[in-house]
Protein backbone atom coordinates (compact mmCIF):
# COMPACT_ATOMS: atom_id res chain seq x y z
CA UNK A 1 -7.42 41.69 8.26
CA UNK A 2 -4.91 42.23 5.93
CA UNK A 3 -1.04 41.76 7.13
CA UNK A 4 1.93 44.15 6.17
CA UNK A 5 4.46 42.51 4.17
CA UNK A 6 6.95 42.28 7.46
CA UNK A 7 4.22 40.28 9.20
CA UNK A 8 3.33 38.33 5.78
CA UNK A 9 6.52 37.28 5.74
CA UNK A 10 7.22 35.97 8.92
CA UNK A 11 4.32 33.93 8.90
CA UNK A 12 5.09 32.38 5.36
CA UNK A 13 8.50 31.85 7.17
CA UNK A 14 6.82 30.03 9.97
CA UNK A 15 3.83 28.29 8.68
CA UNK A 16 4.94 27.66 5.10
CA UNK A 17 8.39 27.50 4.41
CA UNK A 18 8.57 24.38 6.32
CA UNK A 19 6.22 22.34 4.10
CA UNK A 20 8.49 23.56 0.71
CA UNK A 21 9.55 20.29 0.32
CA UNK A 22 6.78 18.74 0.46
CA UNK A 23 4.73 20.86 -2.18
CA UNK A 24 7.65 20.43 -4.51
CA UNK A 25 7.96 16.88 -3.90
CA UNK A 26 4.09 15.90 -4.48
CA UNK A 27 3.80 18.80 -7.55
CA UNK A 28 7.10 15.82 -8.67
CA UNK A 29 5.18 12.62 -8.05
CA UNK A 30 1.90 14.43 -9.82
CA UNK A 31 3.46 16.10 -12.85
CA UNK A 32 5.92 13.83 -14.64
CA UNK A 33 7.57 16.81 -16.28
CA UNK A 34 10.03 17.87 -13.44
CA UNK A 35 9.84 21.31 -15.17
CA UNK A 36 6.58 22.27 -15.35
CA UNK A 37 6.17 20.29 -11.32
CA UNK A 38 8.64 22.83 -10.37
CA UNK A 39 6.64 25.76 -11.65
CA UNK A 40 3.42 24.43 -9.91
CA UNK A 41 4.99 23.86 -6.67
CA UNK A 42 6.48 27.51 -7.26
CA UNK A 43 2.65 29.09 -7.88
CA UNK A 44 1.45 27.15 -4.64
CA UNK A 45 4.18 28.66 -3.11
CA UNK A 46 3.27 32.14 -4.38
CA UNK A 47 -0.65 31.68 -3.96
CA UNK A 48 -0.22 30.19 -0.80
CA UNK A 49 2.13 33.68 0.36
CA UNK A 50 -0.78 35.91 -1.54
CA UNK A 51 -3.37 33.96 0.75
CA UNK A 52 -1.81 33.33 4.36
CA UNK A 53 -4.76 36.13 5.57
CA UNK A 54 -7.13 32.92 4.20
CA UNK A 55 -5.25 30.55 6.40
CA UNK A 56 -7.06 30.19 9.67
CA UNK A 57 -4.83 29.04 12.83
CA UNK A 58 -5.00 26.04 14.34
CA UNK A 59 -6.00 24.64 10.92
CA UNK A 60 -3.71 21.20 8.79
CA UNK A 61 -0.99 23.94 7.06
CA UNK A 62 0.03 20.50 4.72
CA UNK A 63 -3.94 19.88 3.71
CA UNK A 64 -4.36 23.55 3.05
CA UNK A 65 -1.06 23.75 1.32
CA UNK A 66 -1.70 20.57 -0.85
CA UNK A 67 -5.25 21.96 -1.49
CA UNK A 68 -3.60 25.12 -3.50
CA UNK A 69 -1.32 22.31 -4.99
CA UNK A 70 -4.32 20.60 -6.20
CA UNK A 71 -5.70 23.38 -7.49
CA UNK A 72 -2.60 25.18 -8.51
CA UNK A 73 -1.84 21.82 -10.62
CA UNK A 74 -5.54 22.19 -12.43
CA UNK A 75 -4.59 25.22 -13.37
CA UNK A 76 -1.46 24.23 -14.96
CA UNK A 77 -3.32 21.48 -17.09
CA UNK A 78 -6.29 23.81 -18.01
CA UNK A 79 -3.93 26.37 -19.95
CA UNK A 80 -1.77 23.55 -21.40
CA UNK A 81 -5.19 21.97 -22.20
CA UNK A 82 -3.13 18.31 -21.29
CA UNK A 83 -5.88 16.18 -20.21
CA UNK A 84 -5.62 13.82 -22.96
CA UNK A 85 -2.82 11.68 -21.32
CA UNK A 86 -4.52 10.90 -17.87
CA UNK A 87 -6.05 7.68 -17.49
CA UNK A 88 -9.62 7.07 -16.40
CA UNK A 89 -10.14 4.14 -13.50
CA UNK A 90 -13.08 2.52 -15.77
CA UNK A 91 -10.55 2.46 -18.98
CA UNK A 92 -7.94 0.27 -17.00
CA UNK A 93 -7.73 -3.16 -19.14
CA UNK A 94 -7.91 -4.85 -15.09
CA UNK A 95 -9.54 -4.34 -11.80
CA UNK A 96 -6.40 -3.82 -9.35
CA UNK A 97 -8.55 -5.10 -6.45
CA UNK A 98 -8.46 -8.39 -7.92
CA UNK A 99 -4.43 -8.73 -7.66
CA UNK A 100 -4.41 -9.36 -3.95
CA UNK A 101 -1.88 -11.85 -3.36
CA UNK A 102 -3.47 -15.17 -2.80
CA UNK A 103 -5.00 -15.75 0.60
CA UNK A 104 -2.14 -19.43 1.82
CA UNK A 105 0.09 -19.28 -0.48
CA UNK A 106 3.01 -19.94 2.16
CA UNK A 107 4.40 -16.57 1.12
CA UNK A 108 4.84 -15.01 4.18
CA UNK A 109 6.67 -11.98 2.77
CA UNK A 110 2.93 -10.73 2.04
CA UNK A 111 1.97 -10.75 5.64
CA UNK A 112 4.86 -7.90 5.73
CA UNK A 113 4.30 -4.90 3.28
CA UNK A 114 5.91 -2.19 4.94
CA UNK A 115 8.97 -4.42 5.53
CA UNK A 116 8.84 -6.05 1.55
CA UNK A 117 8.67 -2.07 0.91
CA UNK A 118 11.86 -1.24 2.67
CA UNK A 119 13.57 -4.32 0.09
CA UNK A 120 13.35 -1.76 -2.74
CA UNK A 121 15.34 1.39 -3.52
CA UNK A 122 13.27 4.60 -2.96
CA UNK A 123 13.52 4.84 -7.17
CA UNK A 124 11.82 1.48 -8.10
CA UNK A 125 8.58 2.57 -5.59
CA UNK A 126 8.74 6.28 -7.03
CA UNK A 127 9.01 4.20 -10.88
CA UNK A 128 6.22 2.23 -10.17
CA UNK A 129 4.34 5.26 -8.53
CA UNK A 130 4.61 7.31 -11.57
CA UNK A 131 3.18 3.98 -13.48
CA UNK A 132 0.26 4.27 -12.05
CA UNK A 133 -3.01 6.61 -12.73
CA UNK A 134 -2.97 10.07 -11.70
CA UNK A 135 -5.92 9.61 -9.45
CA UNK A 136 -4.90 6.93 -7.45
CA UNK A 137 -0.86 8.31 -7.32
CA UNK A 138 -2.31 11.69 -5.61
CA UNK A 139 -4.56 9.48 -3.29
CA UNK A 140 -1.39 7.15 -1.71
CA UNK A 141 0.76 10.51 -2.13
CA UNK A 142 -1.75 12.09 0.28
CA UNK A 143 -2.62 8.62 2.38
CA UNK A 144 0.82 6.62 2.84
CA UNK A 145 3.08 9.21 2.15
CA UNK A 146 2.38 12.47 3.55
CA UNK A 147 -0.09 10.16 6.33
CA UNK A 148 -3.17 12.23 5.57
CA UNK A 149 -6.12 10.90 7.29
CA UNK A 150 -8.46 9.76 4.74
CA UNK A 151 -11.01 12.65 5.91
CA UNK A 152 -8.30 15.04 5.38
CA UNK A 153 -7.29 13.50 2.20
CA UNK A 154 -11.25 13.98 0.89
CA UNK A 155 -11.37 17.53 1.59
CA UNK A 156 -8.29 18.31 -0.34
CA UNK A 157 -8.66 16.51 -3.46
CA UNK A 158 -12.56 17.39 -3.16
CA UNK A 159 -14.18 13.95 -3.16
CA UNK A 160 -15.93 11.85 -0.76
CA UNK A 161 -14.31 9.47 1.96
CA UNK A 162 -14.93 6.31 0.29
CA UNK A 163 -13.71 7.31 -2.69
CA UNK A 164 -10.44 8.18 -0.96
CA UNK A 165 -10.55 4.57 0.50
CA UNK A 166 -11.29 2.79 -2.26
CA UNK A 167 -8.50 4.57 -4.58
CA UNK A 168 -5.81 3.96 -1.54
CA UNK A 169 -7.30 0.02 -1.70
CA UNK A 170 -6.78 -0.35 -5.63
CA UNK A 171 -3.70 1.70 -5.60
CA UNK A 172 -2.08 -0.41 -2.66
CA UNK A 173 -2.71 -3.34 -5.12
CA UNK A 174 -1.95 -1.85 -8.46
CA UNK A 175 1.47 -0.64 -6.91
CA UNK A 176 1.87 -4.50 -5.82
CA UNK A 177 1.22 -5.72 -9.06
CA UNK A 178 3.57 -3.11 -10.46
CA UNK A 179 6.56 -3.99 -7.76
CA UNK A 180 5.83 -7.95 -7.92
CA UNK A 181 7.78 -8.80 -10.94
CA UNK A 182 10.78 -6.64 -9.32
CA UNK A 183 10.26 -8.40 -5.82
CA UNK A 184 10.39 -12.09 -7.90
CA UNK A 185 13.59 -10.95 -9.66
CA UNK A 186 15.75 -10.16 -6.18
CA UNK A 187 13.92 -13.09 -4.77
CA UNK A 188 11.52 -11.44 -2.30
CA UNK A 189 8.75 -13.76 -2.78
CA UNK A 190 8.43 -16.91 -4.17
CA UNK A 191 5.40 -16.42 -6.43
């Protein structure tokens, strides 16, 4: 059933609108060009007003939403034809799994993430965010930041569940690795 414009637009208004933000900031923390994020966040925006018939009720708006994103963002690369600069997990010169912070070391800053976390400035986690592969950014984007279950998380980036948790697991330890020489300089830790 096809909706008039009227009703189209009250239920972008609705359903949508609220989740702007949120498409804008993930098409930011996905596309390093603040530019060309803005334009993909835009065309979700767009395909996701052209498609609102598609949306069924009752349904995760923000998985469907970051589903266009995902795709939207494909699209982007395709016709720039970009791909060279994203990294491949089996080219990394380390496995990230292996920087786990050692198990004693009388550190007990480590047996506090989320509160180590809240030492740093929103910029030094987004920094070391963008530092990291594009794979494994979308995957804690989707897991620790917009709290996607990892189910969820699957479905919209089109991959199965254990490769959701394994990329949240490497990228939870590449980002400490990344944050660790920053958390030794204000003297969070005394590794």
């Amino acid at each position: 059933m096809q909706l008039d414009l009227t009703e189209s637009r009250s239920r972008f208004d609705a359903l949508v609108w609220p989740h702007a933000t949120t498409v804008v900031r993930a098409a930011r923390m996905l596309i390093r060009d603040p530019a060309a994020a803005d334009d993909v966040a835009q065309e979700t925006l767009v395909k996701a007003f052209r498609g609102l018939d598609t949306f069924k009720d009752g349904t995760d708006i923000k998985a469907w939403l970051m589903t266009i994103l995902r795709h939207a963002r494909i699209d982007y690369f395709r016709s720039r034809a970009s791909h060279a600069s994203d990294v491949s997990l089996e080219n990394l010169p380390y496995e990230p799994a292996d920087l786990s912070p050692p198990a004693g070391n009388g550190d007990a800053i480590w047996d506090d993430p989320q509160g180590l976390l809240q030492q740093f400035a929103d910029r030094h986690v987004i920094e070391a965010l963008e530092r990291l592969p594009e794979d494994i950014r979308w995957t804690l984007l989707l897991v620790d930041v917009e709290g996607m279950d990892h189910a969820d998380a699957a479905k919209v980036m089109d991959v199965p569940v254990g490769t959701v948790k394994s990329r949240a697991h490497r990228g939870r330890a590449m980002l400490r690795a990344e944050l660790l020489p920053m958390a030794k300089a204000l003297r969070l830790t005394k590794e």
